[in-house]
C-alpha atoms as a PDB file:
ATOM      1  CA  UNK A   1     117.169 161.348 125.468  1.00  0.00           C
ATOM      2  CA  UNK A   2     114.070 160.314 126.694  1.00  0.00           C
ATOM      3  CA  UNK A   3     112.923 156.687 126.321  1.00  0.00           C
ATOM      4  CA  UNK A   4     109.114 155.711 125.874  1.00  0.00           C
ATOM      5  CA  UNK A   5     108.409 152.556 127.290  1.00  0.00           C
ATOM      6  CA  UNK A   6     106.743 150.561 124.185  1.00  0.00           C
ATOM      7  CA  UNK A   7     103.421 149.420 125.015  1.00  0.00           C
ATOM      8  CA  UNK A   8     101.966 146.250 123.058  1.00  0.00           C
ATOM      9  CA  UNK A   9      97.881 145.712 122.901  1.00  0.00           C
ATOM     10  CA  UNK A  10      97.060 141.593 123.417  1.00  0.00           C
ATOM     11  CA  UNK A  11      93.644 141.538 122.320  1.00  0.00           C
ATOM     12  CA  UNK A  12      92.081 138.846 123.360  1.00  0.00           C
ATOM     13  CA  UNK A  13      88.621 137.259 124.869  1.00  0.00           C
ATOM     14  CA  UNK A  14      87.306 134.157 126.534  1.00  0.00           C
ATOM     15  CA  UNK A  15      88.918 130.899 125.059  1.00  0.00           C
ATOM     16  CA  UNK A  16      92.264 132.160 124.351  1.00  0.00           C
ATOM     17  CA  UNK A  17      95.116 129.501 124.173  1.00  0.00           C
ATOM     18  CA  UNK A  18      96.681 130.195 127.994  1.00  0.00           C
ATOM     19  CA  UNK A  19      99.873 129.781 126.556  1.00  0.00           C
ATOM     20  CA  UNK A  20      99.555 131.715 123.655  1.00  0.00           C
ATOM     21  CA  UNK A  21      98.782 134.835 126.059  1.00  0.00           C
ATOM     22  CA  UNK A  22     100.877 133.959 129.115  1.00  0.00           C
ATOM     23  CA  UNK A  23     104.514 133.216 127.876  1.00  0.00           C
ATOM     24  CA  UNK A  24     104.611 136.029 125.212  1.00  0.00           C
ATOM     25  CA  UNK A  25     103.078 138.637 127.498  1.00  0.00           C
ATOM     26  CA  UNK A  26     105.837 137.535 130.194  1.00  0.00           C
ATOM     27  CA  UNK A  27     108.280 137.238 127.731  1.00  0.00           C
ATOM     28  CA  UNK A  28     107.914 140.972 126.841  1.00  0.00           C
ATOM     29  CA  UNK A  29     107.694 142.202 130.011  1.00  0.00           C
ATOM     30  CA  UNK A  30     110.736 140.583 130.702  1.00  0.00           C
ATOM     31  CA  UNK A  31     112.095 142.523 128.128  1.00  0.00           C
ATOM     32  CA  UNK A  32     110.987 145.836 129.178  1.00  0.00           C
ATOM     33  CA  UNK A  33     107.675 146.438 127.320  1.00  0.00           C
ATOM     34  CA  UNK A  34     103.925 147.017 128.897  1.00  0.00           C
ATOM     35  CA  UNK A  35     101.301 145.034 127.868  1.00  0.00           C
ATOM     36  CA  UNK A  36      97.613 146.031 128.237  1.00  0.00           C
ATOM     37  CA  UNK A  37      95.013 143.411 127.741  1.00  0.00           C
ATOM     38  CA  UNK A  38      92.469 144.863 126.021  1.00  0.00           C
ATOM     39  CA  UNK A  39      88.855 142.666 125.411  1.00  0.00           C
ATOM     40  CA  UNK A  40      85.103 142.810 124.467  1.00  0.00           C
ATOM     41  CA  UNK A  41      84.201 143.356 127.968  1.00  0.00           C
ATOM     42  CA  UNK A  42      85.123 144.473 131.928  1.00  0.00           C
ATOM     43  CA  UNK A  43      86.638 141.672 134.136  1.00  0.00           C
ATOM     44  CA  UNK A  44      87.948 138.555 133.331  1.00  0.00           C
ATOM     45  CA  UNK A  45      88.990 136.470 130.755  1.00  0.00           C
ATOM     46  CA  UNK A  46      89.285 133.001 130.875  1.00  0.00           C
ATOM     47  CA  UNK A  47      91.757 131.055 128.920  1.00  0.00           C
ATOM     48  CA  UNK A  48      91.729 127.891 127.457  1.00  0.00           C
ATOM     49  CA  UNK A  49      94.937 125.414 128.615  1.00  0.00           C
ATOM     50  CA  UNK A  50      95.060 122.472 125.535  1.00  0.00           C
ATOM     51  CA  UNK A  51      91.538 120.842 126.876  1.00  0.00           C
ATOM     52  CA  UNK A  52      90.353 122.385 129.468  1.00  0.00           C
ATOM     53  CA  UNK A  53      89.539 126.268 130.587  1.00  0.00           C
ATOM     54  CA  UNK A  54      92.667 127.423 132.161  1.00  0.00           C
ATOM     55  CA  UNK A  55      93.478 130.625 134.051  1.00  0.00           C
ATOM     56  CA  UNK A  56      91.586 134.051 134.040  1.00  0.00           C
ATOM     57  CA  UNK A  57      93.611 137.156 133.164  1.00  0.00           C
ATOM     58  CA  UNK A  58      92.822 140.463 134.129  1.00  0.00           C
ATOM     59  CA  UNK A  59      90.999 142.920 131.377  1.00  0.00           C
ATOM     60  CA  UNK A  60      92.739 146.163 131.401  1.00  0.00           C
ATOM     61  CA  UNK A  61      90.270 148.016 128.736  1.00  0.00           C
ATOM     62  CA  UNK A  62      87.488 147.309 126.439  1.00  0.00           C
ATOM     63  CA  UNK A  63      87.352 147.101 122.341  1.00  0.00           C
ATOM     64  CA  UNK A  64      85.427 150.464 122.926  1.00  0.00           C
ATOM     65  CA  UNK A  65      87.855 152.235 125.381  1.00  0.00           C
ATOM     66  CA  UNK A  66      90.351 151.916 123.222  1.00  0.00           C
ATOM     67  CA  UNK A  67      89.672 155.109 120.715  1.00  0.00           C
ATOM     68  CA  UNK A  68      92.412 154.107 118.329  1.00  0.00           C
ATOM     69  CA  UNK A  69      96.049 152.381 118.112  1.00  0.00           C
ATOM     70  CA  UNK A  70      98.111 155.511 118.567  1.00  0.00           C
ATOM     71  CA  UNK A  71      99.038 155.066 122.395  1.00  0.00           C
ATOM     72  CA  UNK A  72     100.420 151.649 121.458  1.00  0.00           C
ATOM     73  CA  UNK A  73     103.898 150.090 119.634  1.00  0.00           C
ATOM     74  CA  UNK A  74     102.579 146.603 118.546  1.00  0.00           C
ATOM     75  CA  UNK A  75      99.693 143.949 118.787  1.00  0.00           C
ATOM     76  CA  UNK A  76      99.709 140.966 120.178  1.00  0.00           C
ATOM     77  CA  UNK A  77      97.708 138.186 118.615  1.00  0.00           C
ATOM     78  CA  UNK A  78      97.118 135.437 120.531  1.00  0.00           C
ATOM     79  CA  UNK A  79      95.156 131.862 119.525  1.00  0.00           C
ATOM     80  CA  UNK A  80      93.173 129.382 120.274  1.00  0.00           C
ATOM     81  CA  UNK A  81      90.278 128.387 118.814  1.00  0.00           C
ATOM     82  CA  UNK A  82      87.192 130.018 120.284  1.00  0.00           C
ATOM     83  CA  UNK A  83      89.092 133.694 121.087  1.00  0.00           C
ATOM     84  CA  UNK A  84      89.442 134.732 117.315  1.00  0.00           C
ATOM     85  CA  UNK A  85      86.301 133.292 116.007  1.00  0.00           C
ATOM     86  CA  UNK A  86      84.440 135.232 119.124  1.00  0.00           C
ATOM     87  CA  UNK A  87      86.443 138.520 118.258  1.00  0.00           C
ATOM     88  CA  UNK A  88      86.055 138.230 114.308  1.00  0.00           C
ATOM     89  CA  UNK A  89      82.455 138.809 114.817  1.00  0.00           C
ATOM     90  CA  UNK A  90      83.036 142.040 116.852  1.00  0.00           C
ATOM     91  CA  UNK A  91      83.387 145.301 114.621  1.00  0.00           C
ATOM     92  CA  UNK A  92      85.525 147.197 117.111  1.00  0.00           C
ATOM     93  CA  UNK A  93      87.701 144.305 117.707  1.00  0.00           C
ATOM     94  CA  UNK A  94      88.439 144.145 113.609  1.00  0.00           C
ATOM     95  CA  UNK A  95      88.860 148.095 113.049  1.00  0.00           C
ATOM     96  CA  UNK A  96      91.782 147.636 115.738  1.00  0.00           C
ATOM     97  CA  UNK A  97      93.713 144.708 114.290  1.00  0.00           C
ATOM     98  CA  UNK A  98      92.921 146.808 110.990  1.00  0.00           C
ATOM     99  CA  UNK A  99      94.336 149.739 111.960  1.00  0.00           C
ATOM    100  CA  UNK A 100      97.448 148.261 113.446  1.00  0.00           C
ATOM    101  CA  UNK A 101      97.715 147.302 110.093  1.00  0.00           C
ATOM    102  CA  UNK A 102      97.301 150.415 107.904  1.00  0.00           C
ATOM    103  CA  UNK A 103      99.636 152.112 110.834  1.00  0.00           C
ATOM    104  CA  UNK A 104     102.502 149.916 109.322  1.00  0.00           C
ATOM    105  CA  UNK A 105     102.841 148.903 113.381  1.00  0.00           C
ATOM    106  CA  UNK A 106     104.182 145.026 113.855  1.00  0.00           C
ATOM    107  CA  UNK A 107     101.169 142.496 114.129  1.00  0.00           C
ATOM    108  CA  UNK A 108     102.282 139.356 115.936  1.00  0.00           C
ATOM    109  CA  UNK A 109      99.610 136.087 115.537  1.00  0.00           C
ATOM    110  CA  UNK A 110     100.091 132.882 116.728  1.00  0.00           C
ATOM    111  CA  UNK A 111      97.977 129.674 115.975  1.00  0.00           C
ATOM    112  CA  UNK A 112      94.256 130.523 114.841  1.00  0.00           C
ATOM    113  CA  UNK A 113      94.593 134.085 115.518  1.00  0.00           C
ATOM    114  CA  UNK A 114      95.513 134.991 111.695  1.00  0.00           C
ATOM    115  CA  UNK A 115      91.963 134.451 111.025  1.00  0.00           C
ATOM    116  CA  UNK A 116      91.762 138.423 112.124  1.00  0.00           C
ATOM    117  CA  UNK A 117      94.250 139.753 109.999  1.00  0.00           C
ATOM    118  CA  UNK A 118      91.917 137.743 107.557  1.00  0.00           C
ATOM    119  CA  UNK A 119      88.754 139.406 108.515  1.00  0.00           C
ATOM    120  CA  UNK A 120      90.433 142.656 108.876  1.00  0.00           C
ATOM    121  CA  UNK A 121      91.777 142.399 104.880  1.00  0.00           C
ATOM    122  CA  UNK A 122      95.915 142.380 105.683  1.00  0.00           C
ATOM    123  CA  UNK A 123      96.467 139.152 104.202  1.00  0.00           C
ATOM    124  CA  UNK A 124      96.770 139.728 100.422  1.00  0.00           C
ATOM    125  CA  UNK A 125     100.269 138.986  99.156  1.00  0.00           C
ATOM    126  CA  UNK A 126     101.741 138.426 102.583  1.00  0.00           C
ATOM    127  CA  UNK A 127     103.651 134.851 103.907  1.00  0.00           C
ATOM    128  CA  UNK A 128     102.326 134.207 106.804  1.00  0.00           C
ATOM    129  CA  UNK A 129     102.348 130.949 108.859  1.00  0.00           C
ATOM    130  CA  UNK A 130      99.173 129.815 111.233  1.00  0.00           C
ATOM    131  CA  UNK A 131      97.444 126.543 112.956  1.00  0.00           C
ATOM    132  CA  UNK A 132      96.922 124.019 110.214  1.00  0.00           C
ATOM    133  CA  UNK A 133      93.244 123.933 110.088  1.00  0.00           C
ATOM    134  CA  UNK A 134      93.286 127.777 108.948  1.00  0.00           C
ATOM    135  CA  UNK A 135      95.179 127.691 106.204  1.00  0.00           C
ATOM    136  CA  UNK A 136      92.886 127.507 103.922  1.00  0.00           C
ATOM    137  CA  UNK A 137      91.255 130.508 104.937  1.00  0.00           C
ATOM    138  CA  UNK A 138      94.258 132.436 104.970  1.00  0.00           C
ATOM    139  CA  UNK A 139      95.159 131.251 101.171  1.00  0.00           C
ATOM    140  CA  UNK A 140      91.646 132.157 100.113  1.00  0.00           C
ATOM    141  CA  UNK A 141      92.056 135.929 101.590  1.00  0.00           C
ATOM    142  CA  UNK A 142      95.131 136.258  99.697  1.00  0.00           C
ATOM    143  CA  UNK A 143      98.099 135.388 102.060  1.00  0.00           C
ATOM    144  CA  UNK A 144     101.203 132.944 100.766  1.00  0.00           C
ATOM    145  CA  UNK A 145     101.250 130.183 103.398  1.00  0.00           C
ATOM    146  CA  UNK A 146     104.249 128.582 104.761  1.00  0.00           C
ATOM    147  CA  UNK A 147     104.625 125.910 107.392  1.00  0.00           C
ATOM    148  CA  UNK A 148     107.262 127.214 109.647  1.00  0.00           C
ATOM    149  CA  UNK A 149     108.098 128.112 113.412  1.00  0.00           C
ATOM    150  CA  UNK A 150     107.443 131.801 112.760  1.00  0.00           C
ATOM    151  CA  UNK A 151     106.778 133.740 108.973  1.00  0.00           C
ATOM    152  CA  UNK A 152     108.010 137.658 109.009  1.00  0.00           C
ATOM    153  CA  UNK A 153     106.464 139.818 106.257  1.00  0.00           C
ATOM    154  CA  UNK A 154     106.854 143.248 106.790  1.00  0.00           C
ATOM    155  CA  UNK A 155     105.293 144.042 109.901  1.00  0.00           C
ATOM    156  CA  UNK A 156     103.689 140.971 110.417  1.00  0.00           C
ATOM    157  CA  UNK A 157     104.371 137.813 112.306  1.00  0.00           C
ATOM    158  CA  UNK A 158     102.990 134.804 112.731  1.00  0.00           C
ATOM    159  CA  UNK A 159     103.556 131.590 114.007  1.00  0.00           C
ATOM    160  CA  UNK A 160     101.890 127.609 114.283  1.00  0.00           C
ATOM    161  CA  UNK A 161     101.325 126.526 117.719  1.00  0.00           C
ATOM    162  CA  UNK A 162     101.940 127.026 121.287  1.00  0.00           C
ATOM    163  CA  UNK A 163     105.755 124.923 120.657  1.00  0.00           C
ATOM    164  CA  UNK A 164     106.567 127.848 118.454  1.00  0.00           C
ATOM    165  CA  UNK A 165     106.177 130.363 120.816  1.00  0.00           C
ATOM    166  CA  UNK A 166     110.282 131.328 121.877  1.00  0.00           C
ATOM    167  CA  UNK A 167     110.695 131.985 118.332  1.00  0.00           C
ATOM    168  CA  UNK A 168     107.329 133.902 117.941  1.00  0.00           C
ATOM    169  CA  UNK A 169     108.057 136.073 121.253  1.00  0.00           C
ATOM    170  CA  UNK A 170     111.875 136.804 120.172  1.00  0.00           C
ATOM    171  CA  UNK A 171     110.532 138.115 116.558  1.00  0.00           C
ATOM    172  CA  UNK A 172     108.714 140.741 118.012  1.00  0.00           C
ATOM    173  CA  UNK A 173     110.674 141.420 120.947  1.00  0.00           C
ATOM    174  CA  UNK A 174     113.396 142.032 118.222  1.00  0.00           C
ATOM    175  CA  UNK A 175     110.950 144.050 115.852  1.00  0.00           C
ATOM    176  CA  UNK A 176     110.282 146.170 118.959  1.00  0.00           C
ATOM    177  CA  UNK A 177     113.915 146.882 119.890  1.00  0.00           C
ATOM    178  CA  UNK A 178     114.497 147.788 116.128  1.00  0.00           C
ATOM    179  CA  UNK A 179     112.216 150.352 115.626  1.00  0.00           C
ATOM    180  CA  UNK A 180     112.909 151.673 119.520  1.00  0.00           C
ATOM    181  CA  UNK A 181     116.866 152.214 118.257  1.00  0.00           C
ATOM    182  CA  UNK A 182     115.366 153.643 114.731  1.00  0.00           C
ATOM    183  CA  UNK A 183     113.916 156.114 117.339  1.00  0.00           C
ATOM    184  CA  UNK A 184     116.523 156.872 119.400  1.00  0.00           C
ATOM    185  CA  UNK A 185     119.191 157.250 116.234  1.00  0.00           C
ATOM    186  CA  UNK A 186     116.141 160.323 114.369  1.00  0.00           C
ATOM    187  CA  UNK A 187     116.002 161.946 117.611  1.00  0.00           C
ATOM    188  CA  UNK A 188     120.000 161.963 118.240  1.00  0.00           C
END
């Protein structure tokens, strides 16, 4: 039997939330998984650590290298305030969290980050949780808000704040596993 290693996408550009990016992507390495950072541009990207700019991380591919979703299991969402409202105005960067979507693959998005499954339409009649200041926005594009540590609706998670982030990392971590034993069990 022959076992893939899953690979999740964290999209993500300057102003991330550090933490938002750091623990879950070490969280699911931990666990196994590879995780590509994939951004607007080549280089760096330089997070943003509660008030200050925080640590770079390493950009693995661009938006436009990335010719669709199929080499990857998930997407990883993280916030922050700048890094979504940056990548909501990118096309590319939409059409992937979009077609995560439509590929029924699990969407993880923590803090301000649901404003992209907003932009990219997934939002209408799904629970989702996010950073206070969003909700509205979320409500308006259709989604059932909730105010808990982490919201699962299908494929989708989502969670508040950086505090939230054990729970948020263990949902997909779990969602992973899941459909890696679905796998394993058709091809048996």
């Amino acid at each position: 039997m022959t076992h893939h290693t899953k690979r999740v996408m964290i999209l993500a550009t300057d102003g991330f939330e550090q933490s938002e990016l750091m623990k879950p992507k070490a969280n699911l390495e931990d666990a196994g998984f590879e995780t590509t950072v994939v951004s607007l541009e080549k280089g760096e990207i330089k997070g943003w650590d509660q008030k200050d700019w925080g640590d770079s991380v390493s950009v693995d591919k661009t938006v436009d290298e990335v010719t669709d979703c199929s080499g990857y299991d998930a997407l990883l969402l993280p916030g922050g305030q700048m890094n979504p409202d940056i990548l909501r105005m990118n096309e590319r960067a939409v059409a992937l969290v979009r077609e995560f979507g439509m590929s029924d693959k699990p969407i993880a998005a923590i803090c301000h980050a649901p404003w992209l499954l907003a932009e990219a339409d997934l939002l209408k009649g799904k629970t989702v949780t996010s950073w206070p200041s969003i909700r509205t926005d979320l409500k308006n594009a259709g989604a059932n808000v909730v105010d808990k540590e982490v919201a699962i609706d299908g494929k989708l998670i989502t969670s508040r704040n950086p505090d939230d982030i054990p729970a948020f990392s263990k949902a997909l971590i779990e969602m992973l596993g899941e459909s890696a034993d679905k796998r394993e069990l058709e091809s048996a």
